[in-house]
C-alpha atoms as a PDB file:
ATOM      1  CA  UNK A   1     138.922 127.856  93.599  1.00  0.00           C
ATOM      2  CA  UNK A   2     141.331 126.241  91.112  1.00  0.00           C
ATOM      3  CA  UNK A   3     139.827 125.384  87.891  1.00  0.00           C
ATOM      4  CA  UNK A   4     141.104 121.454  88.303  1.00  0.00           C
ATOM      5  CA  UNK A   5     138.832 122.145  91.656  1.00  0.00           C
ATOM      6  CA  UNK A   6     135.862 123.785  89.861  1.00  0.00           C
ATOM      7  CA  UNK A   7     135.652 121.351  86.870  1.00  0.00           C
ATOM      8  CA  UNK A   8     136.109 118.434  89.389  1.00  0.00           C
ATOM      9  CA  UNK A   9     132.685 119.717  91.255  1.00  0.00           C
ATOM     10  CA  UNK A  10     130.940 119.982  88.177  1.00  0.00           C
ATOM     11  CA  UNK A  11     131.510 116.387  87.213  1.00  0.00           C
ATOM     12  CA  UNK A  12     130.300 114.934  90.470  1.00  0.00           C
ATOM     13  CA  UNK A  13     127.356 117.341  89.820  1.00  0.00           C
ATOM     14  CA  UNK A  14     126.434 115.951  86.423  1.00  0.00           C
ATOM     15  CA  UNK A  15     126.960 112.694  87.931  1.00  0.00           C
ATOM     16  CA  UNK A  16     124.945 112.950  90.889  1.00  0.00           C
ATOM     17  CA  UNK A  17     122.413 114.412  88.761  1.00  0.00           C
ATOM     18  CA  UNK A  18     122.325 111.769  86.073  1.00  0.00           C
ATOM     19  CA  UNK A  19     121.968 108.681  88.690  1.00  0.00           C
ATOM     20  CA  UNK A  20     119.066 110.994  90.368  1.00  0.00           C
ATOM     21  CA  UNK A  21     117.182 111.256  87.695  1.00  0.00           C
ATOM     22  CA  UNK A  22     117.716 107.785  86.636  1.00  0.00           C
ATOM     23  CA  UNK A  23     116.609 106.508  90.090  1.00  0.00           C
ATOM     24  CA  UNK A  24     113.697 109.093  89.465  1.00  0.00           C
ATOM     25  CA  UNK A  25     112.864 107.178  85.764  1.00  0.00           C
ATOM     26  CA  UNK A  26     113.064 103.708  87.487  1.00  0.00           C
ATOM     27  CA  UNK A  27     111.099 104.461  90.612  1.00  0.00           C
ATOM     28  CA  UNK A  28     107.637 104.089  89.123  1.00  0.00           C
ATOM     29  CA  UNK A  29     108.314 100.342  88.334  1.00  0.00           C
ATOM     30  CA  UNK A  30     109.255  99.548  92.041  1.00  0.00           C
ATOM     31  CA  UNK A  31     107.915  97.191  94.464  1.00  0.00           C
ATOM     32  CA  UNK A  32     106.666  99.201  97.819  1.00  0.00           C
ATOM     33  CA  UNK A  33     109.693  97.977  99.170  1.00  0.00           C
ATOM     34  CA  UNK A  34     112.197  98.943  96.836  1.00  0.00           C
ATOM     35  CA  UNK A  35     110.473 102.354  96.591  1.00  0.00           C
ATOM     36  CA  UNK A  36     111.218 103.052 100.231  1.00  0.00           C
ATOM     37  CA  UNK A  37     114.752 102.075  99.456  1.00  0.00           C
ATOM     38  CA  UNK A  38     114.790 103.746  96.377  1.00  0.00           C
ATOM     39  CA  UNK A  39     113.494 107.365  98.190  1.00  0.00           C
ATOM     40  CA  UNK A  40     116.532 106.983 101.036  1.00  0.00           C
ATOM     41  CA  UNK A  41     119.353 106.483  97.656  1.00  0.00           C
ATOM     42  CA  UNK A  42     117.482 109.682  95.937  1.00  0.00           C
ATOM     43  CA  UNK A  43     117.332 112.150  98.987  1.00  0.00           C
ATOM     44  CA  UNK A  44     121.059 110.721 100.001  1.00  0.00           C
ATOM     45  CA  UNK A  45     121.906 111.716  96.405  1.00  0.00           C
ATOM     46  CA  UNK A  46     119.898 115.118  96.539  1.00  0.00           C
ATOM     47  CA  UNK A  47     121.473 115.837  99.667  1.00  0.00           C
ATOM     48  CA  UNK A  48     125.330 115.403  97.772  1.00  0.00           C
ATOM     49  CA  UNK A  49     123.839 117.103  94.915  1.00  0.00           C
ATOM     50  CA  UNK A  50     123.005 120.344  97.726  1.00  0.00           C
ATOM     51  CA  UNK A  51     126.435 119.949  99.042  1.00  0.00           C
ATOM     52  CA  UNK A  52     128.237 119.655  95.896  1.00  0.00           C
ATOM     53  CA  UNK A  53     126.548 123.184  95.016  1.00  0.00           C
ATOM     54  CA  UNK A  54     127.422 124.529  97.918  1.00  0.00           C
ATOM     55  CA  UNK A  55     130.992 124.577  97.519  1.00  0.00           C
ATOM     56  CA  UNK A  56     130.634 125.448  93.969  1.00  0.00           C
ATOM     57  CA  UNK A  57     128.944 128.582  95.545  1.00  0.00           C
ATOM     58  CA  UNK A  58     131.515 129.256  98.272  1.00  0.00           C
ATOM     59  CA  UNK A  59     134.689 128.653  95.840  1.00  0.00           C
ATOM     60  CA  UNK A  60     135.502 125.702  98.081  1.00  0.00           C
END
């Protein structure tokens, strides 16, 4: 993996993980309704987040 590559995976990672753990901060203040909405954006961003490390992983 190049480093433009590498250091391009890391920033989506610290990305990912910032607006995760902001959805995380904001979720207790939620209607029922947007909390169901809110858990689909944070496992659709945990999911990148798993992804994102994978190719870190595999030098993609």
């Amino acid at each position: 993996m190049t480093d433009e590559r590498s250091s391009k995976l890391l920033h989506d990672l610290r990305s990912k993980c910032a607006s995760l753990k902001s959805a995380a901060e904001l979720y207790k203040d939620c209607s029922p309704a947007e909390k169901k909405e809110m858990l689909a954006l944070m496992k659709q961003a945990a999911a990148e987040i798993t992804g994102t490390l994978g190719k870190l992983e595999n030098g993609a």
